[in-house]
Structures are given as structure tokens and as C-alpha cells.
C-alpha atoms as a PDB file:
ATOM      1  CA  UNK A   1     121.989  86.745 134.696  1.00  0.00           C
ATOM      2  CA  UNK A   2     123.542  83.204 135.586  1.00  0.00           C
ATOM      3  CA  UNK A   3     122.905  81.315 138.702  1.00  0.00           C
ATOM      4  CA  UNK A   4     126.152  78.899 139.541  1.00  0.00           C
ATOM      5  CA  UNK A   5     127.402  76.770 142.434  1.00  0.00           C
ATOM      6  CA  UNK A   6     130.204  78.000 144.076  1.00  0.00           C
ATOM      7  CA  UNK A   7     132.729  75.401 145.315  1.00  0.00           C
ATOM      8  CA  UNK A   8     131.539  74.810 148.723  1.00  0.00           C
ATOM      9  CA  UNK A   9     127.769  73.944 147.515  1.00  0.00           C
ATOM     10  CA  UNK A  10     125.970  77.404 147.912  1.00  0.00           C
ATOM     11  CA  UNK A  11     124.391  78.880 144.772  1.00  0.00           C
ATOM     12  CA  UNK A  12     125.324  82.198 143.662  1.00  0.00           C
ATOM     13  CA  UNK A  13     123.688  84.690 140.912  1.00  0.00           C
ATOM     14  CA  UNK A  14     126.490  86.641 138.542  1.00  0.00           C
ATOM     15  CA  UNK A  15     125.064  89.559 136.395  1.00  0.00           C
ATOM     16  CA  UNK A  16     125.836  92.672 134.496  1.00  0.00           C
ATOM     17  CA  UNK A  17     125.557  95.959 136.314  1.00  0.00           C
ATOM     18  CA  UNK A  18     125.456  99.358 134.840  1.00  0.00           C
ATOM     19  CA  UNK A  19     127.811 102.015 136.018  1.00  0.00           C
ATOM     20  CA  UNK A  20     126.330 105.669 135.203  1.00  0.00           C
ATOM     21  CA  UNK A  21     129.017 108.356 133.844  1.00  0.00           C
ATOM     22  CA  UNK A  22     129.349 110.738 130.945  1.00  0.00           C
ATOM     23  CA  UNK A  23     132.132 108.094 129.383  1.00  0.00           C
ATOM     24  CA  UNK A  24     130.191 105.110 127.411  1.00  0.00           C
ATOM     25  CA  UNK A  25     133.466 103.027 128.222  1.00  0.00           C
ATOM     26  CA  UNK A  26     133.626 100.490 130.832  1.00  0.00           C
ATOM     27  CA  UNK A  27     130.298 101.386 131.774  1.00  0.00           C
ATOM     28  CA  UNK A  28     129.232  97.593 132.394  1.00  0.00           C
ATOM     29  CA  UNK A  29     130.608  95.517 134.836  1.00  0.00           C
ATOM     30  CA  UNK A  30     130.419  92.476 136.335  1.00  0.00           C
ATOM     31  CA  UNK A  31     128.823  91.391 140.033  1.00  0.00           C
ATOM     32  CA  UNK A  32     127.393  88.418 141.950  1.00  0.00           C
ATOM     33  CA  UNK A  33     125.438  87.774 145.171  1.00  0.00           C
ATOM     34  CA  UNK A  34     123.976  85.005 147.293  1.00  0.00           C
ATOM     35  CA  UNK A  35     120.873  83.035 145.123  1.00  0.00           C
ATOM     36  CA  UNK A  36     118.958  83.819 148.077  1.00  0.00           C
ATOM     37  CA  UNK A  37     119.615  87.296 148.370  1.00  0.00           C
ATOM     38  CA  UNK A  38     118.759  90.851 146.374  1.00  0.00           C
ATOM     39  CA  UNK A  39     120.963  92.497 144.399  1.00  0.00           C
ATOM     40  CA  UNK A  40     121.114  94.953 146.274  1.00  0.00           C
ATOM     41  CA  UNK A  41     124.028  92.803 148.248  1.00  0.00           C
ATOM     42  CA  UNK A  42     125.601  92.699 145.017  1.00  0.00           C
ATOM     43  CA  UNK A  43     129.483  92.607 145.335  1.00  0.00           C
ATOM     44  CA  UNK A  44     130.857  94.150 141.951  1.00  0.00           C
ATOM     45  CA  UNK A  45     134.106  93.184 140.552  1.00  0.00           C
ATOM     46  CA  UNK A  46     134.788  96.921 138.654  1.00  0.00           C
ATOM     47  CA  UNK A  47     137.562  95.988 137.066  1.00  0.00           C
ATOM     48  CA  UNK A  48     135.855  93.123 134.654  1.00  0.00           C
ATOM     49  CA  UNK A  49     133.710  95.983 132.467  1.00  0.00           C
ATOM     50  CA  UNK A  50     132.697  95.810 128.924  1.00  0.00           C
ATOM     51  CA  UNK A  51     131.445  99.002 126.585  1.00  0.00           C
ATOM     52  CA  UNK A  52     127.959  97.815 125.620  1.00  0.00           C
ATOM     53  CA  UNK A  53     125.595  95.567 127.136  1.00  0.00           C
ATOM     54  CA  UNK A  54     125.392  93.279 124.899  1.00  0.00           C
ATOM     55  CA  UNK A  55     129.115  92.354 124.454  1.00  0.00           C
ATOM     56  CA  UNK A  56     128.754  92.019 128.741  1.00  0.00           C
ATOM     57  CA  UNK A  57     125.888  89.383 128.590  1.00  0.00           C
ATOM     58  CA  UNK A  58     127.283  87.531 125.994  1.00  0.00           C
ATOM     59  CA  UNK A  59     130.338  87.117 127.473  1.00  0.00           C
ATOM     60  CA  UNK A  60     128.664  86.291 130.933  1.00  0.00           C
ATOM     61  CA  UNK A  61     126.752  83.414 129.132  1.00  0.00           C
ATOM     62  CA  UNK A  62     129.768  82.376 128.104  1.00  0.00           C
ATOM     63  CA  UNK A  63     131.621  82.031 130.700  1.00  0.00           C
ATOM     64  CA  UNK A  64     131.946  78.569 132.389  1.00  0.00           C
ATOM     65  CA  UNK A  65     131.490  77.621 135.976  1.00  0.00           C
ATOM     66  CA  UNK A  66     134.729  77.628 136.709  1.00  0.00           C
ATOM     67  CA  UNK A  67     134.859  81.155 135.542  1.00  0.00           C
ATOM     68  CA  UNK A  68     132.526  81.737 137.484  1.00  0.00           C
ATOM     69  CA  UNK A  69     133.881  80.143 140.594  1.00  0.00           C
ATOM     70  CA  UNK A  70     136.987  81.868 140.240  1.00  0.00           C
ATOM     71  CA  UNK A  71     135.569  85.429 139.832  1.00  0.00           C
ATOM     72  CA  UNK A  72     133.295  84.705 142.981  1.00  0.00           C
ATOM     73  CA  UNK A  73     136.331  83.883 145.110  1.00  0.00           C
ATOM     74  CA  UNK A  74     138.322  87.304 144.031  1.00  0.00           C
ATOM     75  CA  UNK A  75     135.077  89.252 144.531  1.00  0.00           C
ATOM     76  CA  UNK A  76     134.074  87.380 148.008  1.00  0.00           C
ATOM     77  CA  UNK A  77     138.147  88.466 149.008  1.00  0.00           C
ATOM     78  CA  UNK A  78     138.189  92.367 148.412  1.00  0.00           C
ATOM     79  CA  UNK A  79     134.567  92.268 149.928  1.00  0.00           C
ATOM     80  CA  UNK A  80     134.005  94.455 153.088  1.00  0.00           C
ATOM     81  CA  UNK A  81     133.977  92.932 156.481  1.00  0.00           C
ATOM     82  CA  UNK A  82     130.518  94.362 157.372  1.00  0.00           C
ATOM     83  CA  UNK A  83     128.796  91.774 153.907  1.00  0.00           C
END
């Protein structure tokens, strides 16, 4: 799990959640929500996914916090209109 700011200040929590299926491939993708928050108000971006869950951490450390950012702002625009 990594905790970023997002451009306007607010802090933000990205992580690795499992998706549960018969097929090993894809089966981890990536998702963030508010610092403050659970994850249970998780928005998942389903279509950044990575076979094993160690390949989807590492490359989560990895990733910078403009990465970050950037993935935030695509996940916070396909979000529903009830979050």
C-alpha cells in the first residue's frame, strides 16, 4: 500500500486488490481511496492488473507520485456519481 498527495493537497492510499476467478491472469489490480477512508470506498482501476502479487506490489512501490496522481485522476473520472 502507498499513501500519496493528490494534486489539490488531499492524501490518498493506492493498493493492490485481488479479483477472485478460476483464471490466475489479471487477477490483481490496482485501486485507491481517500487516506481517511476504508477500503471499502475503494475505486478500482480494472484495467491496470498484474498475474501475481508480487509483480503488483512491486510495481506499485515503484511507481512515482506522479503515477500516482495520474492514475487517481482517471479512476476519480469513471467513478460513480453516488462516491
Amino acid at each position: 500500500m502507498r499513501e500519496f498527495e493528490s494534486h489539490d493537497g488531499s492524501r490518498w492510499k493506492a493498493s493492490v486488490r485481488q479479483h477472485e476467478g478460476p483464471d490466475y491472469k489479471g487477477r490483481y489490480h490496482f485501486s485507491v481511496w481517500p487516506a481517511g477512508g476504508s477500503e471499502e470506498e475503494a475505486v478500482p482501476l480494472p484495467e491496470i492488473r498484474w498475474n501475481s502479487e508480487k509483480t503488483a506490489r512491486r510495481t506499485l512501490e515503484s511507481m512515482s507520485d506522479v503515477e500516482l496522481r495520474r492514475r487517481l485522476r482517471s479512476a476519480l473520472g469513471r467513478r460513480p456519481a453516488a462516491f
